[in-house]
C-alpha atoms as a PDB file:
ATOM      1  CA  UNK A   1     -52.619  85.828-193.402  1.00  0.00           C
ATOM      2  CA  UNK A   2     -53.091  82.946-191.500  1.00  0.00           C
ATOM      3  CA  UNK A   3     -51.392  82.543-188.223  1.00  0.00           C
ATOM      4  CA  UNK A   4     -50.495  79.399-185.728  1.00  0.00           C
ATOM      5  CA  UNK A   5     -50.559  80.022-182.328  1.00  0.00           C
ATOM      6  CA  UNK A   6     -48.765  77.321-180.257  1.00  0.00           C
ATOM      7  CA  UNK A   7     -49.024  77.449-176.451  1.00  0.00           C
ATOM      8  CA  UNK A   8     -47.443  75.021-174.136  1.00  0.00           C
ATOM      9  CA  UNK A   9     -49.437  74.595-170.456  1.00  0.00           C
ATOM     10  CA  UNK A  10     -47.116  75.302-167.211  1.00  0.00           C
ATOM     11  CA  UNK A  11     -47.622  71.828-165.005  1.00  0.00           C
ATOM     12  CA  UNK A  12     -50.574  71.352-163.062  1.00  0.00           C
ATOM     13  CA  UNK A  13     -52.435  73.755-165.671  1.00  0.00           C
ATOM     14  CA  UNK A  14     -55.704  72.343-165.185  1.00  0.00           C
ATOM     15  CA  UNK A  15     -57.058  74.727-161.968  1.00  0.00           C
ATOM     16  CA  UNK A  16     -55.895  77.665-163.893  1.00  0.00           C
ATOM     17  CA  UNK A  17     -57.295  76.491-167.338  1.00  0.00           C
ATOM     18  CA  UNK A  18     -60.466  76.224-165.583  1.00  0.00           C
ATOM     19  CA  UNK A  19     -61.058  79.419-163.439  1.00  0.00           C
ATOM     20  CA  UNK A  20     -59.853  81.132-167.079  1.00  0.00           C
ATOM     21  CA  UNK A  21     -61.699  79.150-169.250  1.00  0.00           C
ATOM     22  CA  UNK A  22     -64.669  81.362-170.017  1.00  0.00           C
ATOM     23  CA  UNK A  23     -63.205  84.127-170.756  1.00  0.00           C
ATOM     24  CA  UNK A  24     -60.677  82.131-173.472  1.00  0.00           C
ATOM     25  CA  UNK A  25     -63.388  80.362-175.343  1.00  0.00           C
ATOM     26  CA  UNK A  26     -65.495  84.389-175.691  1.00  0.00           C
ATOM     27  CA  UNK A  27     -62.150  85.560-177.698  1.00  0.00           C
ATOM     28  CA  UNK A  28     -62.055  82.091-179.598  1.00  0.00           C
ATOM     29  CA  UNK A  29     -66.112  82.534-180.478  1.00  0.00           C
ATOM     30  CA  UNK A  30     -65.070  85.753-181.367  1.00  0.00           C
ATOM     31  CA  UNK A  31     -62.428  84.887-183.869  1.00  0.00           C
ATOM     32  CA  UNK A  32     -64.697  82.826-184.888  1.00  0.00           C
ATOM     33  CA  UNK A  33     -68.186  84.866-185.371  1.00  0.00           C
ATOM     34  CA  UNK A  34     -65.804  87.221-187.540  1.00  0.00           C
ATOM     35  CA  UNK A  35     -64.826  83.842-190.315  1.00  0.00           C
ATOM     36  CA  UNK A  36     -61.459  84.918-189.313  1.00  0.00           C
ATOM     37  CA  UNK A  37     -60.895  80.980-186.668  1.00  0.00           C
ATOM     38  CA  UNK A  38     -59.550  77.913-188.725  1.00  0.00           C
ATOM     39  CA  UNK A  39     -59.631  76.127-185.863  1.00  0.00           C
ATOM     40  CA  UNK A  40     -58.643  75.646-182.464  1.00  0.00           C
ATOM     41  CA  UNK A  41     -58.354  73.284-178.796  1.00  0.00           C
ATOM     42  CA  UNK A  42     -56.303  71.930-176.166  1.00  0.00           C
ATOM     43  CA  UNK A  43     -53.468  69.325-176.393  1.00  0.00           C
ATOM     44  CA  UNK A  44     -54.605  66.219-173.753  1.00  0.00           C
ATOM     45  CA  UNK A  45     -51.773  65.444-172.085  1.00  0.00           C
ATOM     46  CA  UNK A  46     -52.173  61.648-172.474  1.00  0.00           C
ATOM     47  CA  UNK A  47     -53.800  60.161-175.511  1.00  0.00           C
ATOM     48  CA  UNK A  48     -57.764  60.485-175.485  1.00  0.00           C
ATOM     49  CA  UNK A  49     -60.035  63.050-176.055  1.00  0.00           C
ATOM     50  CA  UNK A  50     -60.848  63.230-172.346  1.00  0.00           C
ATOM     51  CA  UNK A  51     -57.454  63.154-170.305  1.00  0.00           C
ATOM     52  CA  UNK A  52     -58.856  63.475-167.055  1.00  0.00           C
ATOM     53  CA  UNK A  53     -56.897  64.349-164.382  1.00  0.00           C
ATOM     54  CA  UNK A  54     -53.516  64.057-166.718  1.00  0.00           C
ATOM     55  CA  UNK A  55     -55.052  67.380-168.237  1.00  0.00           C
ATOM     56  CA  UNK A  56     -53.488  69.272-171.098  1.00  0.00           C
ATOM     57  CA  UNK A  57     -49.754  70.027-172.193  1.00  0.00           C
ATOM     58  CA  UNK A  58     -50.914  73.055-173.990  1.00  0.00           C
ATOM     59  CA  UNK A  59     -53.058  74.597-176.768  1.00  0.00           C
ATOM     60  CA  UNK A  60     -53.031  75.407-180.977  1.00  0.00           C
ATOM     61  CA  UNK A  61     -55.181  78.350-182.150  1.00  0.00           C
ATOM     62  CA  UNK A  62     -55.101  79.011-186.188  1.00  0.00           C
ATOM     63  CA  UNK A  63     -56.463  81.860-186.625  1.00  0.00           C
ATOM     64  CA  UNK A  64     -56.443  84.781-189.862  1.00  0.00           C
ATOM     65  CA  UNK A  65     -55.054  87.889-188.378  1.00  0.00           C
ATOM     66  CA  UNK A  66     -53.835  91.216-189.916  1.00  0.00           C
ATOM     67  CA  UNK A  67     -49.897  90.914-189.264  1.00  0.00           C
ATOM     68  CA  UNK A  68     -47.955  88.937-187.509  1.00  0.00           C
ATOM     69  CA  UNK A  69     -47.593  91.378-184.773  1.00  0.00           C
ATOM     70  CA  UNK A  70     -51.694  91.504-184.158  1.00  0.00           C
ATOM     71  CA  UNK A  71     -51.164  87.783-183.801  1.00  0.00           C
ATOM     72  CA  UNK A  72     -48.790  88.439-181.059  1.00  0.00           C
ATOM     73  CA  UNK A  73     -50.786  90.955-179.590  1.00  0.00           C
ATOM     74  CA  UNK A  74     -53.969  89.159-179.565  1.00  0.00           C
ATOM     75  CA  UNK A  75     -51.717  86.019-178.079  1.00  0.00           C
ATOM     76  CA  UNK A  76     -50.568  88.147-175.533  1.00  0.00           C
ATOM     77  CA  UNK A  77     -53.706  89.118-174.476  1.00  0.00           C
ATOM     78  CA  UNK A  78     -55.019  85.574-173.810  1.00  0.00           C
ATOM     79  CA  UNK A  79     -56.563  85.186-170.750  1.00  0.00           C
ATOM     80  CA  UNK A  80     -54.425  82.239-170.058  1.00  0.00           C
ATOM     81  CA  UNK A  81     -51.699  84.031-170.307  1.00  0.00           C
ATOM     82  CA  UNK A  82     -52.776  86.496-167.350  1.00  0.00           C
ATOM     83  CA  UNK A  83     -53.916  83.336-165.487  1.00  0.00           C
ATOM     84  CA  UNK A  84     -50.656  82.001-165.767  1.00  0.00           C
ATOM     85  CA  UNK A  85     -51.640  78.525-167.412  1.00  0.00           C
ATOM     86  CA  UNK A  86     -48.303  79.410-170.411  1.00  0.00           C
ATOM     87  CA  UNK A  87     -45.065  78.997-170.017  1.00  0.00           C
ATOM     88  CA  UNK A  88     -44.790  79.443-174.059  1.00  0.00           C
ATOM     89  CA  UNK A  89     -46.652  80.906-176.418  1.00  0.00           C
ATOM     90  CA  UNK A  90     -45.246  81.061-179.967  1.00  0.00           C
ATOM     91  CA  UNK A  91     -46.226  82.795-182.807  1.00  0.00           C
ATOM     92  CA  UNK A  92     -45.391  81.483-186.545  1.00  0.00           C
ATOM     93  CA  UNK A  93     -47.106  82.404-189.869  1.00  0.00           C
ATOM     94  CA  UNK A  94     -49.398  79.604-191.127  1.00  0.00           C
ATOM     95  CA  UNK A  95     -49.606  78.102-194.809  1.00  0.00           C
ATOM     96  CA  UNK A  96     -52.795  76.406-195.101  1.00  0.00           C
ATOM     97  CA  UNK A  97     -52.172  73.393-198.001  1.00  0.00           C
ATOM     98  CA  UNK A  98     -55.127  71.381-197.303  1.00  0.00           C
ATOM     99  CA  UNK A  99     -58.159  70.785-196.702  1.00  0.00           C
END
Protein backbone atom coordinates (compact mmCIF):
# COMPACT_ATOMS: atom_id res chain seq x y z
CA UNK A 1 0.00 0.00 0.00
CA UNK A 2 0.85 3.33 -0.56
CA UNK A 3 1.80 5.54 2.27
CA UNK A 4 2.05 9.60 2.90
CA UNK A 5 4.57 10.72 4.99
CA UNK A 6 4.03 14.32 6.21
CA UNK A 7 6.82 16.04 8.17
CA UNK A 8 6.67 19.49 9.50
CA UNK A 9 10.42 21.36 9.91
CA UNK A 10 11.22 22.69 13.65
CA UNK A 11 12.14 26.68 12.98
CA UNK A 12 15.36 27.58 11.73
CA UNK A 13 15.50 23.96 10.03
CA UNK A 14 17.69 24.91 7.34
CA UNK A 15 21.43 24.23 9.19
CA UNK A 16 20.11 20.94 10.25
CA UNK A 17 18.42 20.05 6.85
CA UNK A 18 21.71 20.66 5.44
CA UNK A 19 24.42 18.87 7.59
CA UNK A 20 21.58 15.80 7.21
CA UNK A 21 20.84 16.16 3.83
CA UNK A 22 22.94 13.43 2.27
CA UNK A 23 22.17 10.92 4.12
CA UNK A 24 18.07 11.69 3.56
CA UNK A 25 18.19 11.88 -0.18
CA UNK A 26 20.46 7.93 -0.10
CA UNK A 27 17.12 6.46 1.70
CA UNK A 28 14.84 8.52 -0.80
CA UNK A 29 17.14 7.09 -3.98
CA UNK A 30 16.68 4.05 -2.31
CA UNK A 31 12.94 3.97 -2.18
CA UNK A 32 13.26 4.90 -5.26
CA UNK A 33 15.86 2.38 -7.11
CA UNK A 34 13.38 -0.34 -5.57
CA UNK A 35 9.93 1.35 -7.88
CA UNK A 36 8.59 1.43 -4.46
CA UNK A 37 8.95 6.19 -4.33
CA UNK A 38 5.83 8.03 -5.85
CA UNK A 39 7.35 10.95 -5.12
CA UNK A 40 8.85 13.17 -2.77
CA UNK A 41 10.52 17.04 -1.59
CA UNK A 42 10.54 19.80 0.72
CA UNK A 43 7.75 22.36 1.47
CA UNK A 44 9.50 26.15 0.75
CA UNK A 45 8.49 28.06 3.34
CA UNK A 46 7.49 31.07 1.18
CA UNK A 47 6.15 30.61 -2.30
CA UNK A 48 8.97 29.74 -4.97
CA UNK A 49 10.82 26.91 -5.77
CA UNK A 50 13.94 28.45 -4.24
CA UNK A 51 12.98 30.03 -0.74
CA UNK A 52 16.23 31.13 0.18
CA UNK A 53 16.94 31.99 3.43
CA UNK A 54 12.96 31.61 4.43
CA UNK A 55 13.86 27.78 3.96
CA UNK A 56 11.35 24.99 4.34
CA UNK A 57 8.25 24.38 6.73
CA UNK A 58 8.62 20.72 6.25
CA UNK A 59 8.62 17.71 3.87
CA UNK A 60 5.96 14.96 1.94
CA UNK A 61 7.41 11.53 1.06
CA UNK A 62 4.79 9.00 -0.81
CA UNK A 63 6.18 6.14 -0.77
CA UNK A 64 4.74 2.05 -1.24
CA UNK A 65 5.62 0.32 1.92
CA UNK A 66 4.63 -3.11 3.41
CA UNK A 67 2.29 -1.93 6.44
CA UNK A 68 1.63 0.92 7.91
CA UNK A 69 3.88 0.22 10.74
CA UNK A 70 7.14 -0.21 8.21
CA UNK A 71 6.04 3.24 7.15
CA UNK A 72 6.45 4.38 10.63
CA UNK A 73 9.48 2.63 11.12
CA UNK A 74 11.20 3.70 8.08
CA UNK A 75 9.83 7.47 9.12
CA UNK A 76 11.34 7.06 12.27
CA UNK A 77 14.46 6.27 11.04
CA UNK A 78 14.87 9.43 8.91
CA UNK A 79 17.91 11.03 9.32
CA UNK A 80 16.13 14.22 9.93
CA UNK A 81 14.57 12.98 12.52
CA UNK A 82 17.97 12.15 14.45
CA UNK A 83 19.17 15.60 13.28
CA UNK A 84 16.40 17.10 14.86
CA UNK A 85 15.03 19.13 11.73
CA UNK A 86 10.95 17.42 12.85
CA UNK A 87 8.89 18.46 15.20
CA UNK A 88 6.07 16.14 13.37
CA UNK A 89 6.14 13.45 11.40
CA UNK A 90 2.81 11.79 10.52
CA UNK A 91 2.01 8.76 9.03
CA UNK A 92 -1.45 8.19 7.00
CA UNK A 93 -2.29 5.51 4.36
CA UNK A 94 -2.31 6.95 0.81
CA UNK A 95 -5.06 6.41 -2.01
CA UNK A 96 -3.53 7.23 -5.19
CA UNK A 97 -6.72 8.50 -7.66
CA UNK A 98 -4.76 10.12 -10.26
CA UNK A 99 -2.43 10.46 -12.35
Amino acid sequence: MIYAIYSTDVENSTPLRQQARPEHLARLEQLRDEGRLVLAGPLPAVDSNDPGDAGFTGSLVVAEFESLEAAQQWADADPYVAAGVYAEVTVKPFRRVLP
